[in-house]
PDB file of N, CA and C in Angstrom:
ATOM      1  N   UNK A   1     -91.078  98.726-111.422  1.00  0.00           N
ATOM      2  CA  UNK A   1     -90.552  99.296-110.202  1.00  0.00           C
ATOM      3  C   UNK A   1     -90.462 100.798-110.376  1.00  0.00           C
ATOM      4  N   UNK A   2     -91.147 101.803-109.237  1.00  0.00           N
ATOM      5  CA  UNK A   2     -90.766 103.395-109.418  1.00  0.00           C
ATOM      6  C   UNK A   2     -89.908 103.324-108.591  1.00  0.00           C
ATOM      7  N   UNK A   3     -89.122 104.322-109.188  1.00  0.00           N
ATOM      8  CA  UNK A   3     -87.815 104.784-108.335  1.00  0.00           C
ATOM      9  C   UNK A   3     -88.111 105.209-106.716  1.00  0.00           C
ATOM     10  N   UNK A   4     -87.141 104.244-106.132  1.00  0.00           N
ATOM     11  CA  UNK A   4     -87.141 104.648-104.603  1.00  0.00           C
ATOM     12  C   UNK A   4     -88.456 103.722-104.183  1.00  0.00           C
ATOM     13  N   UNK A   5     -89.298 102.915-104.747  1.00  0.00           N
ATOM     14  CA  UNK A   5     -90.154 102.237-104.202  1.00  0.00           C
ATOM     15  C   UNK A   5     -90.068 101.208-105.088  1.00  0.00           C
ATOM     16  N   UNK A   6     -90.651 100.080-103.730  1.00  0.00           N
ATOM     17  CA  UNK A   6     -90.094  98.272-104.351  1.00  0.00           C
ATOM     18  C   UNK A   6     -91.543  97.685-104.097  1.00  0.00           C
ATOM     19  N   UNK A   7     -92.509  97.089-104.912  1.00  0.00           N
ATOM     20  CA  UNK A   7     -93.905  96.821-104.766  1.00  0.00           C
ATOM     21  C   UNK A   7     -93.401  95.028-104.445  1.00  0.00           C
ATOM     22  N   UNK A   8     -94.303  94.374-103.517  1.00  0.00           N
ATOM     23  CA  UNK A   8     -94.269  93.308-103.968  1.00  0.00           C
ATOM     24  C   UNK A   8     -94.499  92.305-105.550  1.00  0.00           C
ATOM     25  N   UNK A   9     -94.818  92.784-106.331  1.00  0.00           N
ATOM     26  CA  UNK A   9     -94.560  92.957-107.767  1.00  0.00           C
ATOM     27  C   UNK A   9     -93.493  92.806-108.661  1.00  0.00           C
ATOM     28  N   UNK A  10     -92.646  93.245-107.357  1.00  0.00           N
ATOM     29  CA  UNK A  10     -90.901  93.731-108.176  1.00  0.00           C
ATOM     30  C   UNK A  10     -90.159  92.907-107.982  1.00  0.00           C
ATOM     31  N   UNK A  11     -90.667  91.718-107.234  1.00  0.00           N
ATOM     32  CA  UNK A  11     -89.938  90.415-106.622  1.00  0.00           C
ATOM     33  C   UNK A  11     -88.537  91.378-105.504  1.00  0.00           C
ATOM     34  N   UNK A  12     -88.851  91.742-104.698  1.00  0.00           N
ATOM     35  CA  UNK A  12     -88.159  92.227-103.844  1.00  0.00           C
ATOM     36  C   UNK A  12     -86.486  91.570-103.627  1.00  0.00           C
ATOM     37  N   UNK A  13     -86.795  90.039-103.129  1.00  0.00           N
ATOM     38  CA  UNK A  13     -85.782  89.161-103.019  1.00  0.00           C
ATOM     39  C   UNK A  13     -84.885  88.988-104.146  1.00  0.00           C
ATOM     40  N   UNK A  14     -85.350  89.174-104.946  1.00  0.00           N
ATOM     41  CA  UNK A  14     -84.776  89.182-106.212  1.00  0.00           C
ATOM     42  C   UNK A  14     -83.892  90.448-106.284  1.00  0.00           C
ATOM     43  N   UNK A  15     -84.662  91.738-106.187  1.00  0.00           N
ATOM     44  CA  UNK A  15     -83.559  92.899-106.325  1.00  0.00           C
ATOM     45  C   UNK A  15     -82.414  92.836-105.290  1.00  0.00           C
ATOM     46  N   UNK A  16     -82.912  92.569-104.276  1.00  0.00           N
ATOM     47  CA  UNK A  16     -81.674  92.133-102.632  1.00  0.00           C
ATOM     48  C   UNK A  16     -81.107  91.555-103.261  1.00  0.00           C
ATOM     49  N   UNK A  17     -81.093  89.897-103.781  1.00  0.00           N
ATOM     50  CA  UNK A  17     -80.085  88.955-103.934  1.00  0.00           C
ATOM     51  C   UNK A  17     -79.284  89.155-104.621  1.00  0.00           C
ATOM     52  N   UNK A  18     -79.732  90.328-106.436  1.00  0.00           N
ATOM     53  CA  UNK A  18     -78.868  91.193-107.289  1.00  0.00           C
ATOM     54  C   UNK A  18     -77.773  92.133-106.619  1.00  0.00           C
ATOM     55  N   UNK A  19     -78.466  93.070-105.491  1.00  0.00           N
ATOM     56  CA  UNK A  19     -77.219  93.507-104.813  1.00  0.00           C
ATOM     57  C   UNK A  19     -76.148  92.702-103.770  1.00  0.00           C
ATOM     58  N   UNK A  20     -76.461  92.113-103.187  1.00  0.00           N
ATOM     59  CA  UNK A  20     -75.786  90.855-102.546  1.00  0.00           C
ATOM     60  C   UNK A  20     -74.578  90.126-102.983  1.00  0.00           C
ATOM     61  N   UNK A  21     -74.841  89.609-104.375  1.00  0.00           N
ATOM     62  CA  UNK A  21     -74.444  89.049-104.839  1.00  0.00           C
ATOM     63  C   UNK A  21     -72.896  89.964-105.426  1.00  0.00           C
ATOM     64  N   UNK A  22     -73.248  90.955-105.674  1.00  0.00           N
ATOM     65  CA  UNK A  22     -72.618  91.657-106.516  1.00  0.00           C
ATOM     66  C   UNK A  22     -71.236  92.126-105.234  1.00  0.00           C
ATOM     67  N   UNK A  23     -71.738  91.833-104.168  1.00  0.00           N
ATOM     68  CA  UNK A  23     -70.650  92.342-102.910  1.00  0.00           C
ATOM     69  C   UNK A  23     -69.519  91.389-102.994  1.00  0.00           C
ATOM     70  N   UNK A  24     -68.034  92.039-102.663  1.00  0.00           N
ATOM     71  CA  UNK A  24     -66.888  91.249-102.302  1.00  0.00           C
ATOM     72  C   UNK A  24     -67.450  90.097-101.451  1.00  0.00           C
ATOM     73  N   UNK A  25     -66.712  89.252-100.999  1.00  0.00           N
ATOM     74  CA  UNK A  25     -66.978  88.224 -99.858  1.00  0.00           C
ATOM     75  C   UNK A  25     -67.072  88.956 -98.723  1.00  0.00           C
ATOM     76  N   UNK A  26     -67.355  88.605 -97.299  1.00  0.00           N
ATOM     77  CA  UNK A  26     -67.504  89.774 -96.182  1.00  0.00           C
ATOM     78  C   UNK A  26     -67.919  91.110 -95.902  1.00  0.00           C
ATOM     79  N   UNK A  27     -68.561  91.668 -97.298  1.00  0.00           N
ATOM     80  CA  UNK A  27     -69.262  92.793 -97.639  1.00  0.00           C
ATOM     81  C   UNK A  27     -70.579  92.930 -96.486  1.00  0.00           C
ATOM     82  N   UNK A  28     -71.172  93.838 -96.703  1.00  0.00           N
ATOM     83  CA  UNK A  28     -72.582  93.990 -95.844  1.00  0.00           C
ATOM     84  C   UNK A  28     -73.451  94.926 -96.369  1.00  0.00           C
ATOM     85  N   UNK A  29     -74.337  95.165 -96.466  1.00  0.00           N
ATOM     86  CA  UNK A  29     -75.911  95.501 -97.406  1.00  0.00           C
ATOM     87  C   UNK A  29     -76.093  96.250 -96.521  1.00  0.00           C
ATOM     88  N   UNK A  30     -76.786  97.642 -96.465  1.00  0.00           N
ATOM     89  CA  UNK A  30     -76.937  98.238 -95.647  1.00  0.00           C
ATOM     90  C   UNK A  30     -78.387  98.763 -95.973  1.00  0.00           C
ATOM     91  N   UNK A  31     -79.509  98.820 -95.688  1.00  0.00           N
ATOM     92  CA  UNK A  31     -80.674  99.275 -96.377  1.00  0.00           C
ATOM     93  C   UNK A  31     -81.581 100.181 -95.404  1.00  0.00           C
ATOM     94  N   UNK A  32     -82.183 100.728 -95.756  1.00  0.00           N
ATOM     95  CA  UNK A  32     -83.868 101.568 -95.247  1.00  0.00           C
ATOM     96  C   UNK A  32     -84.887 101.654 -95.369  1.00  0.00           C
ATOM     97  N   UNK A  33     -86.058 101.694 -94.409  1.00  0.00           N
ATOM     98  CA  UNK A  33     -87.129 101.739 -95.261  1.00  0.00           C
ATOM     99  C   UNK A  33     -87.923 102.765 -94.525  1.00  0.00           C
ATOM    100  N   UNK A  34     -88.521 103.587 -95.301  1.00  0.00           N
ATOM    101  CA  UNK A  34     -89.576 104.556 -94.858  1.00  0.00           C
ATOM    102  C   UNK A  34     -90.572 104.193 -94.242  1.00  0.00           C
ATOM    103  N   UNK A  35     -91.453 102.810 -94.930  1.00  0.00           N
ATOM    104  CA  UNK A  35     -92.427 102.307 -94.793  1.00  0.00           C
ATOM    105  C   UNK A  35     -92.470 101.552 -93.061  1.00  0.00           C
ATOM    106  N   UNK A  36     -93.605 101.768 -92.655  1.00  0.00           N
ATOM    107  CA  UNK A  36     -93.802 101.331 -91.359  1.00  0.00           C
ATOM    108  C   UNK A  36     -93.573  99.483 -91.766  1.00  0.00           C
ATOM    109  N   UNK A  37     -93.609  99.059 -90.325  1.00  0.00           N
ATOM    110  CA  UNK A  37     -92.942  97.364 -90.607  1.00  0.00           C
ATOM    111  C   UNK A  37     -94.638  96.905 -91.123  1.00  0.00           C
ATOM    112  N   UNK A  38     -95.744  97.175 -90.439  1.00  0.00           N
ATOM    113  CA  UNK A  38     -96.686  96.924 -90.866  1.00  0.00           C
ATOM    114  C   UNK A  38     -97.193  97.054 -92.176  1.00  0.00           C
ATOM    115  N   UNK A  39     -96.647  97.738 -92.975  1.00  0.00           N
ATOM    116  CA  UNK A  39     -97.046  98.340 -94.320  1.00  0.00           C
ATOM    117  C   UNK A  39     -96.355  97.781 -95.265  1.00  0.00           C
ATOM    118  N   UNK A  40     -95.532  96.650 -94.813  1.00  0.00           N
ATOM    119  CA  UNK A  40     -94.313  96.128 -95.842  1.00  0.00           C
ATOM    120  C   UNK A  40     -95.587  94.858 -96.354  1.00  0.00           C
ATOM    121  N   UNK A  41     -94.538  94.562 -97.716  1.00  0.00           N
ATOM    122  CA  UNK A  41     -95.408  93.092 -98.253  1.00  0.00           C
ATOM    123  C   UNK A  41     -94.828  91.821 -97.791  1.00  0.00           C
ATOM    124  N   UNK A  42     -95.444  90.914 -98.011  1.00  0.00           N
ATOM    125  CA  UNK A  42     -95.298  89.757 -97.502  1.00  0.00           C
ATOM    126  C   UNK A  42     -93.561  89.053 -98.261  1.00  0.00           C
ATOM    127  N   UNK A  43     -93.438  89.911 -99.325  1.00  0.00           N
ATOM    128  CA  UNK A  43     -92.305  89.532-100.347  1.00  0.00           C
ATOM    129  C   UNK A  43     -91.269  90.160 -99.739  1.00  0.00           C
ATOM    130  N   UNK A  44     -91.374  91.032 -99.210  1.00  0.00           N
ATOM    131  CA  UNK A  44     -90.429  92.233 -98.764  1.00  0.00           C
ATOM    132  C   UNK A  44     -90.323  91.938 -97.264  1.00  0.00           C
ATOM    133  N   UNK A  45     -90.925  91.203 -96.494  1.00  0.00           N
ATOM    134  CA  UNK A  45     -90.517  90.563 -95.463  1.00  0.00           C
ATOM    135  C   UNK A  45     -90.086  89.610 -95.335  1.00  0.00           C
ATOM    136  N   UNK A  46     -89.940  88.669 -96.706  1.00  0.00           N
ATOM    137  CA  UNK A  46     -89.036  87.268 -96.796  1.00  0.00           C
ATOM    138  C   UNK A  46     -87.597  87.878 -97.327  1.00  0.00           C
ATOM    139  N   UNK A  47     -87.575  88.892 -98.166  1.00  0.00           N
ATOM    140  CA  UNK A  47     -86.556  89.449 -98.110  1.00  0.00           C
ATOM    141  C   UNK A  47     -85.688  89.669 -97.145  1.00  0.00           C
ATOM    142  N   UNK A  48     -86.154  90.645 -96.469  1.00  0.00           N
ATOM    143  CA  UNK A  48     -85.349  90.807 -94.800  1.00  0.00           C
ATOM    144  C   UNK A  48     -84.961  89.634 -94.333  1.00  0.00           C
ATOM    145  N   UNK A  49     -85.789  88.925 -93.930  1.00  0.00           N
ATOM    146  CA  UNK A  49     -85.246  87.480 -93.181  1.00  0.00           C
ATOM    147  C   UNK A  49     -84.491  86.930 -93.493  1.00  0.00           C
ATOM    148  N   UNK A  50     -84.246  86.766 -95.456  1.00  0.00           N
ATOM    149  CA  UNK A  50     -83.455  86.203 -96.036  1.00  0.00           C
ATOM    150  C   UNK A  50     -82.084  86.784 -95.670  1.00  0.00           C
ATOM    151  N   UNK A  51     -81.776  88.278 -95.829  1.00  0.00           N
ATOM    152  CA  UNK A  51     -80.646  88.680 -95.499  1.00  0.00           C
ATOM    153  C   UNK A  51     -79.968  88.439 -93.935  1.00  0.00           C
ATOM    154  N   UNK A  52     -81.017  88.579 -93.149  1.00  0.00           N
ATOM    155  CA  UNK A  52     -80.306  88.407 -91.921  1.00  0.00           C
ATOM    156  C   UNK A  52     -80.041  87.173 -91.276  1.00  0.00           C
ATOM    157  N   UNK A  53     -80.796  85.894 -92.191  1.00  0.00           N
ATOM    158  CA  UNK A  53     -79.711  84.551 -91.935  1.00  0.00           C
ATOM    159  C   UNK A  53     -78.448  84.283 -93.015  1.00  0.00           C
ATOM    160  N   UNK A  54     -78.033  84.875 -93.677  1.00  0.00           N
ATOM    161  CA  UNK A  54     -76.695  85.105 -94.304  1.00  0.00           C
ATOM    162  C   UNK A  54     -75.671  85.582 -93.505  1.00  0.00           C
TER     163      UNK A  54
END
């Protein structure tokens, strides 16, 4: 992983679920992405989804 960029490579869901996890109960993740929605990986869009049915 380079800093500030997450490759599908990096298991994306994996780094999310590390911060997630790590939140109080009722916490909330707040994230950004530079990258156009089109330009994201297929890993990094199961990511997202994952967070926003939690």
């Amino acid at each position: 992983m380079r800093s500030g960029h997450v490759s599908d490579e990096d298991d994306p869901a994996r780094i999310v679920r590390s911060f997630v996890d790590a939140l109080p109960s009722g916490s909330y993740l707040a994230t950004a992405s530079s990258a156009r929605p089109d330009a994201r990986g297929r890993k990094a869009r199961r990511a997202a989804q994952a967070l926003s049915l939690r």
